[in-house]
Protein backbone atom coordinates (compact mmCIF):
# COMPACT_ATOMS: atom_id res chain seq x y z
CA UNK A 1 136.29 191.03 -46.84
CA UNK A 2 132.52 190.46 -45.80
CA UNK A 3 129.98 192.96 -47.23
CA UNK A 4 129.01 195.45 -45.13
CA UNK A 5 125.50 194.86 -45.65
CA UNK A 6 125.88 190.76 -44.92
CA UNK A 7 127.66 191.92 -41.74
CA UNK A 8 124.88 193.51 -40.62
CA UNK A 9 123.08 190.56 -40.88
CA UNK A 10 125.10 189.12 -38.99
CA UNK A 11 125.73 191.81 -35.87
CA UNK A 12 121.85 191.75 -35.99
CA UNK A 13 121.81 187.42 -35.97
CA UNK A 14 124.44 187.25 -33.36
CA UNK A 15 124.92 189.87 -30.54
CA UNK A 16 121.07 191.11 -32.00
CA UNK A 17 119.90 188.91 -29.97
CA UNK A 18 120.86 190.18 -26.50
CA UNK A 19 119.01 191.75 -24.34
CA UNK A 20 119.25 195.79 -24.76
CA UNK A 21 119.93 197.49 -21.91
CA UNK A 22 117.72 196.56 -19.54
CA UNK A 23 114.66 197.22 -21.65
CA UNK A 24 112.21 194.50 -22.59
CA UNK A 25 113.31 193.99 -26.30
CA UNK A 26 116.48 192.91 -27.76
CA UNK A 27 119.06 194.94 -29.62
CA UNK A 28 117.99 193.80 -33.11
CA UNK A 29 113.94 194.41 -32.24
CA UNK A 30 114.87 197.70 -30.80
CA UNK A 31 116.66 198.71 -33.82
CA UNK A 32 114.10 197.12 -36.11
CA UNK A 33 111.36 199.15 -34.18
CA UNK A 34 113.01 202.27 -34.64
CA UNK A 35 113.14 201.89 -38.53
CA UNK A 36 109.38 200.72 -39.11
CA UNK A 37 108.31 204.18 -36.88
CA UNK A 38 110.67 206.04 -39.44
CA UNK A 39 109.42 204.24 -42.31
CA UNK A 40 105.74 204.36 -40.82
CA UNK A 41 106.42 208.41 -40.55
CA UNK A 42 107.52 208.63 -44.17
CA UNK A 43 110.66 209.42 -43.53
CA UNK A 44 113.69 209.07 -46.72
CA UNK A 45 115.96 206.12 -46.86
CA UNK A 46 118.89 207.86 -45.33
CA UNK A 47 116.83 208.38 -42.01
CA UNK A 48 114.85 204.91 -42.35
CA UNK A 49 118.72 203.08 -42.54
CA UNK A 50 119.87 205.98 -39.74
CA UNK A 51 117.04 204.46 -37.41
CA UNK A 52 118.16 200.88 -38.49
CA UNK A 53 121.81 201.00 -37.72
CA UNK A 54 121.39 203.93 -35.05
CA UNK A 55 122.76 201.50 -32.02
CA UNK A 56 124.84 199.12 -34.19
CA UNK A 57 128.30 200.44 -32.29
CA UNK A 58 126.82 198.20 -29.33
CA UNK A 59 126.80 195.07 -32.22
CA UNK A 60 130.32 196.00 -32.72
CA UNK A 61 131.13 195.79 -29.24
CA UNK A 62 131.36 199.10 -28.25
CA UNK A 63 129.92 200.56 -24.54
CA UNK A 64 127.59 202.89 -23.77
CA UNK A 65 129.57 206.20 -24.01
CA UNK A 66 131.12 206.14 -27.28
CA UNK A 67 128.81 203.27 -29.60
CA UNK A 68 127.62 206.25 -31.61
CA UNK A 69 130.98 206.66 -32.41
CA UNK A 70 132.08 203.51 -33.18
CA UNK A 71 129.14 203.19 -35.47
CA UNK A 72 129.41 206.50 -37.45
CA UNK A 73 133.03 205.73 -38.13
CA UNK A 74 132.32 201.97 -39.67
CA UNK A 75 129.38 203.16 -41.12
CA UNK A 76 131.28 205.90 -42.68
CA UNK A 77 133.56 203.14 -44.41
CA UNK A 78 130.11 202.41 -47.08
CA UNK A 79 127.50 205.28 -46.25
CA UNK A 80 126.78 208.69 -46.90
CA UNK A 81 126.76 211.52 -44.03
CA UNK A 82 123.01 211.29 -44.42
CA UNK A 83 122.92 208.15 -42.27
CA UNK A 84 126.00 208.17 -40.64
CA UNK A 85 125.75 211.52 -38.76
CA UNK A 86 122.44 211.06 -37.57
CA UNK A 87 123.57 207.86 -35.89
CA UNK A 88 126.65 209.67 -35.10
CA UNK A 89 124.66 212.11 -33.30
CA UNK A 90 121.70 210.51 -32.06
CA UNK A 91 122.79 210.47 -27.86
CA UNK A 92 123.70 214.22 -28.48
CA UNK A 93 120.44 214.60 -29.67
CA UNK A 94 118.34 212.66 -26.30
CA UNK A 95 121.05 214.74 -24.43
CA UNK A 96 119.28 218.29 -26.19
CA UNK A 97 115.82 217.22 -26.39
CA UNK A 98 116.07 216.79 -22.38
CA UNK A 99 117.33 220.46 -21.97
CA UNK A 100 114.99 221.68 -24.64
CA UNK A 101 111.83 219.65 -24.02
CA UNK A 102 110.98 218.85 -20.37
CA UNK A 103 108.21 216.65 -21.23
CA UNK A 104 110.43 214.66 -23.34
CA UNK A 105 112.85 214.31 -20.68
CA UNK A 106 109.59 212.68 -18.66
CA UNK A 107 109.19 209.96 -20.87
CA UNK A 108 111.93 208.66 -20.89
CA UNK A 109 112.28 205.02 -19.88
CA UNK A 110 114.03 204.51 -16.57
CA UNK A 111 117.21 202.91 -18.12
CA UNK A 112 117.43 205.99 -21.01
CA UNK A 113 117.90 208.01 -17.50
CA UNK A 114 120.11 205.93 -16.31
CA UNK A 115 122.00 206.37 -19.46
CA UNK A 116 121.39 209.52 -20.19
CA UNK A 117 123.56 210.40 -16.48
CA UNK A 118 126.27 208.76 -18.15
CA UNK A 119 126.23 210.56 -21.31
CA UNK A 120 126.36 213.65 -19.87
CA UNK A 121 122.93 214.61 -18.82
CA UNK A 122 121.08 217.40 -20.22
CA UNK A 123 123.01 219.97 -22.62
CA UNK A 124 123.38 223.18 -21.59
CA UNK A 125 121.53 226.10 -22.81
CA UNK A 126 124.73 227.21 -24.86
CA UNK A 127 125.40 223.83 -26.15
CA UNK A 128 122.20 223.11 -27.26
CA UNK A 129 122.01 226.00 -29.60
CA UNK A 130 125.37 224.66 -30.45
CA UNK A 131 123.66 221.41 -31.30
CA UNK A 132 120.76 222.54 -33.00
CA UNK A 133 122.51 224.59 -35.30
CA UNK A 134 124.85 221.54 -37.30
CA UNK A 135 123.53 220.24 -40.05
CA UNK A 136 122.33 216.82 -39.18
CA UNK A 137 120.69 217.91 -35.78
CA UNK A 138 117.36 217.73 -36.88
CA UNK A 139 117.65 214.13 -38.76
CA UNK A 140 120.03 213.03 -35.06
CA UNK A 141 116.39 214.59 -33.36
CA UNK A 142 114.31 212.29 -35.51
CA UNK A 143 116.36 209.07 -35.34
CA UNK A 144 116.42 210.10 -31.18
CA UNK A 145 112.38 210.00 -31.10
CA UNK A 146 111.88 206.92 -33.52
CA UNK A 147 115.17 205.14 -31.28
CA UNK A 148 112.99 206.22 -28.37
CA UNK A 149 109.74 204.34 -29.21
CA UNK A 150 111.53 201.05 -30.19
CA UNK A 151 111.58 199.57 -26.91
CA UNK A 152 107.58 197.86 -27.40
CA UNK A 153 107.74 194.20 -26.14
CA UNK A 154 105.89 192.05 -28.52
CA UNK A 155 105.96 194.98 -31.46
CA UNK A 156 105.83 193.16 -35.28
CA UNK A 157 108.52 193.81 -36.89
CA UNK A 158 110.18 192.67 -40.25
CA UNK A 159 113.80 191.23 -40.20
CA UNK A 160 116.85 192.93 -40.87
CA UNK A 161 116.22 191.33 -44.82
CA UNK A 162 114.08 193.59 -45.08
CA UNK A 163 116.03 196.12 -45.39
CA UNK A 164 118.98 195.69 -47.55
CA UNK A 165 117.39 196.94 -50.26
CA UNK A 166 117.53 200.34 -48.92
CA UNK A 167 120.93 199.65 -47.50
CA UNK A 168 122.16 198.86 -50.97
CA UNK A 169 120.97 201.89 -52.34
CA UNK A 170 121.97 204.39 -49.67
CA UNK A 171 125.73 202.77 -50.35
CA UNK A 172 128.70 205.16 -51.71
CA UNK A 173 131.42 202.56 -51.55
C-alpha cells in the first residue's frame, strides 16, 4: 500500500498538472496557492494541510459536485476532522458566503459562478444558519477564502515537498 503522503505527491505530479477549471493555474498551483495564503495568514497546520488538499477529490478523479466528498472520505482514512471537514465542507462554505456576503459573491471568478450554479447556488437564509452553526464552518469559511485567492497566474509557490512535514504530523493513522 503507497503512503498516503507519497500519493499525494503523486496526484499533485500527475493529474496536478492539468489545467483547473478553466482558470489560469493548474490544479497543483491552485492548491499550493491556497496553502501559502493560509500559512502566510498564520493559520495552524490542520487548516494550512485543509488548504493543501482542499480540491484533491478532483486528483482522485472525482467531478465537480461531489470532489469534496471524495476527498474528505480518503482523507479521513489518515487525518484528523481538523483537515478533513474543512475540505469536506469547503463548496458548502462558497455556497454560504454568497448568501451571506454579497460582495463576496462579486468576486468571484467567472468559472467559481459557473460552478457555484452547479453546486447549488447560494444557501438559503435557513440553511446558512444551518451551516454556520457546525463545528468546522468557520475553518470550511477560511479554507473557501484562501481556495479563492489561489487562482494567481505566475504566483511563487513551493512544491508539494514542502509540505509533508506538516502532513506527517497532522497524521492519526
Amino acid at each position: 500500500m503507497t503512503d498516503p503522503i507519497d500519493r499525494v505527491e503523486q496526484l499533485f505530479g500527475g493529474g496536478g498538472g492539468n489545467a483547473y477549471l478553466g482558470e489560469d493555474v493548474t490544479i497543483a498551483t491552485h492548491m499550493l496557492q491556497a496553502a501559502a495564503r493560509a500559512a502566510a495568514a498564520g493559520a495552524d497546520g490542520a487548516l494550512v494541510a485543509a488548504a493543501l488538499l482542499h480540491d484533491v477529490g478532483y486528483l482522485l478523479g472525482a467531478r465537480e459536485v461531489d470532489h469534496p466528498e471524495v476527498a474528505g472520505r480518503w482523507l479521513a482514512g489518515w487525518l484528523p476532522a481538523a483537515v478533513t471537514e474543512p475540505v469536506r465542507l469547503h463548496v458548502e462554505a462558497k455556497r454560504y458566503l454568497c448568501a451571506v456576503d454579497r460582495a463576496y459573491a462579486a468576486t468571484l471568478s467567472r468559472e467559481s459562478v459557473r460552478t457555484l450554479a452547479l453546486q447549488g447556488g447560494p444557501m438559503s437564509p435557513e440553511a446558512a444558519a444551518r451551516f454556520a452553526a457546525r463545528p468546522h464552518a468557520a475553518a470550511a469559511v477560511a479554507v473557501r477564502r484562501w481556495d479563492d485567492g489561489g487562482k494567481v497566474p505566475g504566483a511563487a509557490t513551493g512544491s508539494v515537498g514542502h509540505y509533508r512535514g506538516l502532513l506527517s504530523a497532522q497524521r492519526t493513522d
